[in-house]
N, C-alpha and C. Protein backbone atom coordinates (compact mmCIF):
# COMPACT_ATOMS: atom_id res chain seq x y z
N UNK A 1 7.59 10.10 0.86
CA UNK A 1 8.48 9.11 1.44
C UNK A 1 9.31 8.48 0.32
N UNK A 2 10.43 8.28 0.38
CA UNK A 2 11.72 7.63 0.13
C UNK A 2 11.50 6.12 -0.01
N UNK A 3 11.77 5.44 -1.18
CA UNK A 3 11.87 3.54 -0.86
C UNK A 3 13.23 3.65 -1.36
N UNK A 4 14.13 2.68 -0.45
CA UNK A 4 15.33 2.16 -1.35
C UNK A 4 14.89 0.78 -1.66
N UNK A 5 15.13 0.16 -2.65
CA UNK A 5 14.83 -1.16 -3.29
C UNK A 5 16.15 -2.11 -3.20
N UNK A 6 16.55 -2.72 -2.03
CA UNK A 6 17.72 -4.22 -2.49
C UNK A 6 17.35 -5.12 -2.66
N UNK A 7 18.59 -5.43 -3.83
CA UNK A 7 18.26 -6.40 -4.48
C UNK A 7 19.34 -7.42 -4.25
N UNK A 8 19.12 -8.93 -3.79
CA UNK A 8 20.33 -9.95 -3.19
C UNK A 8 19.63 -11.03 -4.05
N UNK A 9 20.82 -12.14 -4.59
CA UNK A 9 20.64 -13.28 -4.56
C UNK A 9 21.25 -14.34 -3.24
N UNK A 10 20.67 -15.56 -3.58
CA UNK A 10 20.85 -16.43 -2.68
C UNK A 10 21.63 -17.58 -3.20
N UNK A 11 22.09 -18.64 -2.88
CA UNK A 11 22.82 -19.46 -3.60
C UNK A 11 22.03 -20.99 -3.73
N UNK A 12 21.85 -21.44 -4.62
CA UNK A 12 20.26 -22.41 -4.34
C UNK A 12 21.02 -23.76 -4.04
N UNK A 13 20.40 -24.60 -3.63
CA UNK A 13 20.93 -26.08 -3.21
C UNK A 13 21.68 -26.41 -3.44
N UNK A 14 22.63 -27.23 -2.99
CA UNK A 14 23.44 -28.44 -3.99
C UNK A 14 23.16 -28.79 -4.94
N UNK A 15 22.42 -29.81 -4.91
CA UNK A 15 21.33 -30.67 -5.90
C UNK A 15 20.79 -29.70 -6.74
N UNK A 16 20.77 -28.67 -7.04
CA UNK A 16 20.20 -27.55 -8.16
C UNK A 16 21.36 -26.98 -8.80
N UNK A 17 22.56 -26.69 -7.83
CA UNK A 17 23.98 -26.07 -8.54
C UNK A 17 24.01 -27.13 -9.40
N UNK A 18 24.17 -28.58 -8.93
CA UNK A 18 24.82 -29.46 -9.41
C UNK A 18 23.79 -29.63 -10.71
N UNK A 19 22.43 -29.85 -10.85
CA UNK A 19 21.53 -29.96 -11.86
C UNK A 19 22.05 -29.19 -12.99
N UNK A 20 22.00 -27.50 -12.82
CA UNK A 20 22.38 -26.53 -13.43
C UNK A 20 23.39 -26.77 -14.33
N UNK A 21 24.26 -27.05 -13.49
CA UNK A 21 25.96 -27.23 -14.07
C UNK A 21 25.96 -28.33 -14.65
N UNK A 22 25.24 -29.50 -14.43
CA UNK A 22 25.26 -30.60 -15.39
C UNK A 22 24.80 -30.90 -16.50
N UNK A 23 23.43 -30.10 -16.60
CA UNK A 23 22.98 -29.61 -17.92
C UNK A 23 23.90 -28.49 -18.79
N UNK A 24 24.69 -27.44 -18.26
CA UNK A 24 25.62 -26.99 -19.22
C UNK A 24 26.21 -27.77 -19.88
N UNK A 25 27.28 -29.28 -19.03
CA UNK A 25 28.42 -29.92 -18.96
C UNK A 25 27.46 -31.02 -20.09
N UNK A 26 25.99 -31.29 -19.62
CA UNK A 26 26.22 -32.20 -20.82
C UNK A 26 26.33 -31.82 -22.53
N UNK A 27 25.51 -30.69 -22.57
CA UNK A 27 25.93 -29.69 -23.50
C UNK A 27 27.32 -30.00 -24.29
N UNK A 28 28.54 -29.64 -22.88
CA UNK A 28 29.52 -29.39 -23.57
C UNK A 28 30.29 -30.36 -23.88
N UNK A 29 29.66 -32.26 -22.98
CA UNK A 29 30.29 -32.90 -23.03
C UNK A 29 29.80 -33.75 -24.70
N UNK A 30 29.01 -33.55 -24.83
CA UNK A 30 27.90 -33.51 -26.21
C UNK A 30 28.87 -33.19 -27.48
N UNK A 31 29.01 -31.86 -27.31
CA UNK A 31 29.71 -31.00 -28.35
C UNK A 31 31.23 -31.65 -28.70
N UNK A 32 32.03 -31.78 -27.08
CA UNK A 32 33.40 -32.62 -26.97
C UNK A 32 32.94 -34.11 -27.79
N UNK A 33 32.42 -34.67 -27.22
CA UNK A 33 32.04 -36.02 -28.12
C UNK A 33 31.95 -35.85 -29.50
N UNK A 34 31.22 -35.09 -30.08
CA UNK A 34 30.77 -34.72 -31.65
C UNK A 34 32.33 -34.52 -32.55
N UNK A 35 33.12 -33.50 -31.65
CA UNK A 35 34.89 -33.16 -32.51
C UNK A 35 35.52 -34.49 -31.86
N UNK A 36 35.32 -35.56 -31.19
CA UNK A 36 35.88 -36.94 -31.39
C UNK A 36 36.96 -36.42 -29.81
N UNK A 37 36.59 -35.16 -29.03
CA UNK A 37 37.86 -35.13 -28.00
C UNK A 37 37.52 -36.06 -27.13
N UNK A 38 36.45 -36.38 -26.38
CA UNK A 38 36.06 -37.42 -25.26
C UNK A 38 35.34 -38.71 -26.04
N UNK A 39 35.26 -39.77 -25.69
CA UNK A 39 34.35 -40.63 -25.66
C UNK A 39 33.14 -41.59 -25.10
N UNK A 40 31.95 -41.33 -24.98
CA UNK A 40 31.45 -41.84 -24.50
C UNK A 40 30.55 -43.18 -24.78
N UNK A 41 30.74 -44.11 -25.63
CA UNK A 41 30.43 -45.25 -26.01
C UNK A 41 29.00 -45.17 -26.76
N UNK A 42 28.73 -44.13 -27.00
CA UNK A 42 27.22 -43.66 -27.59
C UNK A 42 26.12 -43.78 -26.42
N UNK A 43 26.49 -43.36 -25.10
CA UNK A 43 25.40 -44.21 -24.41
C UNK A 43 24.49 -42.51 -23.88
N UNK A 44 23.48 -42.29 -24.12
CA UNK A 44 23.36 -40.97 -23.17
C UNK A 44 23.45 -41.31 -21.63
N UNK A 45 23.19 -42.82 -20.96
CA UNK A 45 23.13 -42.67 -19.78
C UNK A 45 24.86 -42.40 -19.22
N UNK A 46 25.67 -42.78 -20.12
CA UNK A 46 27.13 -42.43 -19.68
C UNK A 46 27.45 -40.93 -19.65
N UNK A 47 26.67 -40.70 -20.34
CA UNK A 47 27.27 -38.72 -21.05
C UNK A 47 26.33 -37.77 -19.55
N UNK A 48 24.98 -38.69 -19.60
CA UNK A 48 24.10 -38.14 -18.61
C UNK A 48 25.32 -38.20 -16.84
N UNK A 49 25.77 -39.12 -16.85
CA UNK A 49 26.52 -39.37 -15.48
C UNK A 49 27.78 -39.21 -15.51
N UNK A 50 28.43 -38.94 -16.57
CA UNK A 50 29.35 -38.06 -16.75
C UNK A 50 29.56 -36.47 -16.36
N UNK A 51 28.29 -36.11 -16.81
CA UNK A 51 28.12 -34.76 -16.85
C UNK A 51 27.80 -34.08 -15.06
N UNK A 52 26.96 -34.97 -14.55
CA UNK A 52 25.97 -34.66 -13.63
C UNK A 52 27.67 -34.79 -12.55
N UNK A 53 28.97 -35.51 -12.42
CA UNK A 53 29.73 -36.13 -12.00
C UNK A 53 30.73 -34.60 -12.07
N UNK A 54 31.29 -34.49 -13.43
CA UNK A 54 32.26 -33.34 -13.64
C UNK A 54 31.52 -32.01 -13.12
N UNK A 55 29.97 -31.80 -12.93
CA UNK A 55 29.26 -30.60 -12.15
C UNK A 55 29.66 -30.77 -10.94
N UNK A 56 29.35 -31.63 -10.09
CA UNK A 56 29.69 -32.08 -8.36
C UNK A 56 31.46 -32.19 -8.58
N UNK A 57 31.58 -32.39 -9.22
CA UNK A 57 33.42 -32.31 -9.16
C UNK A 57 33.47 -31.09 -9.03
N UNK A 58 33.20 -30.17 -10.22
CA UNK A 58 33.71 -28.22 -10.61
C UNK A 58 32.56 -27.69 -9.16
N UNK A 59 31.84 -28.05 -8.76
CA UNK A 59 31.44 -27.01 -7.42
C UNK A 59 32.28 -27.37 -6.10
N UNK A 60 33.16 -29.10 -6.00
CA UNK A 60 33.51 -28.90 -4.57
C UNK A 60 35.09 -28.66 -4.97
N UNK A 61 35.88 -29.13 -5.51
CA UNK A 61 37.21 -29.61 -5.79
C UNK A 61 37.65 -28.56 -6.36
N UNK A 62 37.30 -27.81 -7.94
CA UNK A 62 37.80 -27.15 -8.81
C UNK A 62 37.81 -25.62 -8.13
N UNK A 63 37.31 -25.25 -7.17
CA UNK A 63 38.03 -23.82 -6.70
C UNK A 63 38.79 -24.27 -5.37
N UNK A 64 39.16 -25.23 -5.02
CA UNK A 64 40.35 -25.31 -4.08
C UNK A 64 41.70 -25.97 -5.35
N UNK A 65 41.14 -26.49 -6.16
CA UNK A 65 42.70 -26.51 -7.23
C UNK A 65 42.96 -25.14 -7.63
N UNK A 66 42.17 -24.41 -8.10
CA UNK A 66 42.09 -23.23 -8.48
C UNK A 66 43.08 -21.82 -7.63
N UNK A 67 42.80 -22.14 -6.27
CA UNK A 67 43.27 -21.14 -5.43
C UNK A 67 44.86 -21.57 -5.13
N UNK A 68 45.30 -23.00 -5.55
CA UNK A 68 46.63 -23.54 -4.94
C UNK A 68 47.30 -23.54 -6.53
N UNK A 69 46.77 -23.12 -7.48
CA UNK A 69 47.51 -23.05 -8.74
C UNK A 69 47.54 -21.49 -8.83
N UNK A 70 47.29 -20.93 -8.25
CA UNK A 70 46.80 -19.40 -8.07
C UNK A 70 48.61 -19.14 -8.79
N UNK A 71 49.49 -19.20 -8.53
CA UNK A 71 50.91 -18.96 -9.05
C UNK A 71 50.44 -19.17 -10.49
N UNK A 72 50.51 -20.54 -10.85
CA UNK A 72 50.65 -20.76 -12.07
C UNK A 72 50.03 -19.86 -13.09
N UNK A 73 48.28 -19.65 -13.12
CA UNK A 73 47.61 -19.20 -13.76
C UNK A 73 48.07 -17.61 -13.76
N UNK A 74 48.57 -16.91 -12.59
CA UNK A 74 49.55 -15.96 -13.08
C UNK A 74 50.57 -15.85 -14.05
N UNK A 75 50.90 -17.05 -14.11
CA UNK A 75 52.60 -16.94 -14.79
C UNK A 75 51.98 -17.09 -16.24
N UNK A 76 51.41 -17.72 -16.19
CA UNK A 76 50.63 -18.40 -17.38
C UNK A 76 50.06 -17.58 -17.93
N UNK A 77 49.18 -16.31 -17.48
CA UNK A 77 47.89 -15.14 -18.01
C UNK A 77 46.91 -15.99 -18.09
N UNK A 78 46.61 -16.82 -17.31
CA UNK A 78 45.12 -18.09 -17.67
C UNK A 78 45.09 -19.05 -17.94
N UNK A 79 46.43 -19.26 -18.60
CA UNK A 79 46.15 -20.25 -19.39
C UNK A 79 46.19 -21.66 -18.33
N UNK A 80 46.62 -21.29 -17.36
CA UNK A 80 46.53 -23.31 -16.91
C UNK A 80 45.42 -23.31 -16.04
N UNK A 81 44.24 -22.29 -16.00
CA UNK A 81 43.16 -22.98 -16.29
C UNK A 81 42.51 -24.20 -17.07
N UNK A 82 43.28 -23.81 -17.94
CA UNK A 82 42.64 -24.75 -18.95
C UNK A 82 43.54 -26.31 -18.35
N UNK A 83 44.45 -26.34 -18.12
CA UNK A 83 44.78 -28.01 -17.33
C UNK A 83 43.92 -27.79 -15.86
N UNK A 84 43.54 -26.94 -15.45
CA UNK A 84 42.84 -27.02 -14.01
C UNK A 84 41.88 -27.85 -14.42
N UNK A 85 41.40 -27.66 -15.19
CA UNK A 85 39.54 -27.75 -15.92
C UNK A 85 39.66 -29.78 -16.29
N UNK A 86 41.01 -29.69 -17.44
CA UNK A 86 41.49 -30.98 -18.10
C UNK A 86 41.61 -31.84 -16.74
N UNK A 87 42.31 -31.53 -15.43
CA UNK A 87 42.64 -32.67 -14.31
C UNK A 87 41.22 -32.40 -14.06
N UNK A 88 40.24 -31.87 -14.09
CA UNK A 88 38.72 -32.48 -13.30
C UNK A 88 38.66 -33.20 -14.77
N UNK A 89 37.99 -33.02 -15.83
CA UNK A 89 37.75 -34.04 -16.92
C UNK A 89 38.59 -35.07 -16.47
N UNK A 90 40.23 -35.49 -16.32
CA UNK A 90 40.41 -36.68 -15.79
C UNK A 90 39.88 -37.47 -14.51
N UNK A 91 39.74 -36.80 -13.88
CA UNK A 91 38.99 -37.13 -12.58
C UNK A 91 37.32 -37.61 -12.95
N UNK A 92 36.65 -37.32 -13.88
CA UNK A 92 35.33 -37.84 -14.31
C UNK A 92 35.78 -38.81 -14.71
N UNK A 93 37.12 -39.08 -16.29
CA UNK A 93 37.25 -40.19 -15.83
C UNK A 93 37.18 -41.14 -15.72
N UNK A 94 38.23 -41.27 -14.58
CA UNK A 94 38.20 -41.98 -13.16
C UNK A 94 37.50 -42.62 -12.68
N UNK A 95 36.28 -41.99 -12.48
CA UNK A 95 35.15 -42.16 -12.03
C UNK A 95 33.96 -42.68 -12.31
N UNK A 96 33.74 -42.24 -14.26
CA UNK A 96 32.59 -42.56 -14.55
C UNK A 96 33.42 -44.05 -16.08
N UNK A 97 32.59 -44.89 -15.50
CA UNK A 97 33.04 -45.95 -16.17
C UNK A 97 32.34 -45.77 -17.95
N UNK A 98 32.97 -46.68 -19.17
CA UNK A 98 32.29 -46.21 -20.15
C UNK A 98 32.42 -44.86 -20.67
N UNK A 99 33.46 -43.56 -19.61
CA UNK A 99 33.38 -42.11 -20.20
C UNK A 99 35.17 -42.18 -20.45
N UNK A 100 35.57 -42.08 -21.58
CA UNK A 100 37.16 -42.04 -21.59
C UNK A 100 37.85 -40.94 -22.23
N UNK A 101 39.05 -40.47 -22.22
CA UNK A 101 39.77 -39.40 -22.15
C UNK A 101 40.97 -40.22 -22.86
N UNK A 102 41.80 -39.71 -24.11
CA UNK A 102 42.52 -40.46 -25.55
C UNK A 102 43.47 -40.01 -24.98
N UNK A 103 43.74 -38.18 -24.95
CA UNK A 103 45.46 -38.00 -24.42
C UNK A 103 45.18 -36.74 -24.20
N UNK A 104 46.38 -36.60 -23.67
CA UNK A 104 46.24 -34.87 -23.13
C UNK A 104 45.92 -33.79 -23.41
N UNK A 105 46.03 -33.56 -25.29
CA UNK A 105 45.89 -32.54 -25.98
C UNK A 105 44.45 -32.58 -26.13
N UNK A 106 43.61 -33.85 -26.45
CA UNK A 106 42.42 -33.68 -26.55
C UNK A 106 42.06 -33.37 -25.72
N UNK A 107 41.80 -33.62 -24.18
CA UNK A 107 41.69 -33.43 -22.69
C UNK A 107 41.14 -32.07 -22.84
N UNK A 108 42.91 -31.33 -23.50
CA UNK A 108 42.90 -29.86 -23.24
C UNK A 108 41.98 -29.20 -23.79
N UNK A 109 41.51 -29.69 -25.07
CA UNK A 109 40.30 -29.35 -26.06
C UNK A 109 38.99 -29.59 -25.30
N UNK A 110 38.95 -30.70 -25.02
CA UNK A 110 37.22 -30.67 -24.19
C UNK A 110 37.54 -29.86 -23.45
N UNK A 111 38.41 -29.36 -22.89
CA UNK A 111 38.16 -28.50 -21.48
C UNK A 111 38.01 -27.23 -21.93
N UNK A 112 38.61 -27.10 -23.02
CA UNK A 112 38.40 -25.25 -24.11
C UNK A 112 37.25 -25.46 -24.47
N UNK A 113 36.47 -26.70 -24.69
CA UNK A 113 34.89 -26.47 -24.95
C UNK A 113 34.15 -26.18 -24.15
N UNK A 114 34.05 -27.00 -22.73
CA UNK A 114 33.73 -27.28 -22.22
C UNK A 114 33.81 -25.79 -21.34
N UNK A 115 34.69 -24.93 -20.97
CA UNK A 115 35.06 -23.78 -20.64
C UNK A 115 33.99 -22.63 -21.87
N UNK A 116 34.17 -22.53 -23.00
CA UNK A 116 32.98 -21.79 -24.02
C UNK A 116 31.54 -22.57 -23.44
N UNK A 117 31.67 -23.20 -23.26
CA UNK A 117 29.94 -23.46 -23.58
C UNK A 117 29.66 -22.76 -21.91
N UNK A 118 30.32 -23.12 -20.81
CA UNK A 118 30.29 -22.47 -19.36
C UNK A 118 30.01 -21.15 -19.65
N UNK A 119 30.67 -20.47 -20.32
CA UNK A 119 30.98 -19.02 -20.74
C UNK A 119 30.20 -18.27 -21.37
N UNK A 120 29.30 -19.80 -22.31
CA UNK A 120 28.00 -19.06 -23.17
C UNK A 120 26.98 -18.71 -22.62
N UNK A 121 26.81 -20.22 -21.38
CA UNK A 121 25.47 -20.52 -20.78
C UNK A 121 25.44 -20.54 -19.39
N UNK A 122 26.76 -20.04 -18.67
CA UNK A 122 27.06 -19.81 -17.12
C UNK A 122 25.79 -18.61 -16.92
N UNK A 123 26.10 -17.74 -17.64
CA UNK A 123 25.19 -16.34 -16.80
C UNK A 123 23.24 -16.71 -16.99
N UNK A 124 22.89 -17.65 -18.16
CA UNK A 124 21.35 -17.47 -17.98
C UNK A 124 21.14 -18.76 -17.10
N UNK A 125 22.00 -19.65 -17.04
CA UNK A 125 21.81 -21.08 -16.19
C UNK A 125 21.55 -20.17 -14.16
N UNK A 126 22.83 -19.02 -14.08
CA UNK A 126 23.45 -18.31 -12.86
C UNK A 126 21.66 -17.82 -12.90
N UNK A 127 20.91 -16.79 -13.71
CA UNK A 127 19.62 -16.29 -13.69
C UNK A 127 18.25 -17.05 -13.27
N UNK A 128 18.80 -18.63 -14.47
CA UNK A 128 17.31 -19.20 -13.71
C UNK A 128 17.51 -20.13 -12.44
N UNK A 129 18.38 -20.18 -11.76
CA UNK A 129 19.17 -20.83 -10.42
C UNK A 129 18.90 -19.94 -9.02
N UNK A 130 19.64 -18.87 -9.20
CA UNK A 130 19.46 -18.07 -8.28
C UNK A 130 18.49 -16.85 -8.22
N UNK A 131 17.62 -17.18 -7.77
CA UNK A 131 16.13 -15.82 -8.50
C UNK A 131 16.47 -15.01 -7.14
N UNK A 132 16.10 -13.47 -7.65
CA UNK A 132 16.63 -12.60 -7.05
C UNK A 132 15.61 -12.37 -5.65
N UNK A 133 15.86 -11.47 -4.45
CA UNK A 133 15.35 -11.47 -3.30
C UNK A 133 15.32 -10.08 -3.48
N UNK A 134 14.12 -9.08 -3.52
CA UNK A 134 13.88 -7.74 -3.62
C UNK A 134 13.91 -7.61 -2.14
N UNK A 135 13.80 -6.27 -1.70
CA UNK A 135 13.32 -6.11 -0.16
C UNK A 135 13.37 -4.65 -0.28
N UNK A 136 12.32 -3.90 0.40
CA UNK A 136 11.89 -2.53 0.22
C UNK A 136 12.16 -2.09 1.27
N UNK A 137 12.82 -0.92 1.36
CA UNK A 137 13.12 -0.22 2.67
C UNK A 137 12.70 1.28 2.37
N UNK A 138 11.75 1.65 3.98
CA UNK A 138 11.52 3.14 3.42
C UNK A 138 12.35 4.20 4.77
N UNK A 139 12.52 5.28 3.60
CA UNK A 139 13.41 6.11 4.18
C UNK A 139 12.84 7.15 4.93
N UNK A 140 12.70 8.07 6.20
CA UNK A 140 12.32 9.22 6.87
C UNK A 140 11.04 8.51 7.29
């Protein structure tokens, strides 16, 4: 007898995307702080709710900016990703009091970090998030 073996992931909670992604973000918001691009008043609870804030931002908001800039980032070859990324960092923000943003160029820099560190640590954060679903099927 024949087994075929599939293999699916699942997409895990909110509250776990958002965990996931906020532990990258504080990472990268860490690193942004350290080259002087963001500021966060030295506080970890600001950097902590900063971070946890720009994650729940980049899972609901940042692929519907994404799909309506869809022109640009053509014209561009990518590059205005990188302001896609910079208007959510403004939008944190906004939002998170104590977390501030100097001017645009730096903006653009946390968001080029902040984009590498995604890039470093997206795929093992994507591994321990979504654990895989085997399922055995037999053939004849």
């Amino acid at each position: 007898m024949n087994n075929v073996i599939v293999e699916s992931r699942r997409k895990p909670p909110f509250w776990m995307r958002v965990l996931g992604a906020g532990a990258i973000n504080l990472l990268g918001l860490w690193l942004a702080g350290a080259m002087d691009l963001v500021f966060y008043r030295d506080r970890f609870s600001t950097l902590l709710i900063a971070a946890l804030v720009l994650a729940a931002i980049n899972i609901v908001i940042r692929p519907v900016m994404l799909v309506l800039s869809i022109p640009f980032i053509l014209l561009t070859f990518g590059f205005f990703i990188l302001v896609v990324n910079g208007l959510m960092l403004w939008l944190t923000d906004q939002l998170v009091p104590n977390f501030d943003l100097v001017s645009f160029w730096r903006t653009i820099g946390a968001a080029a970090v902040l984009s590498v560190m995604n890039l470093l640590l997206g795929g093992v954060m994507r591994d321990f998030t979504q654990r895989p679903k085997r399922e055995v099927f037999e053939l004849g």
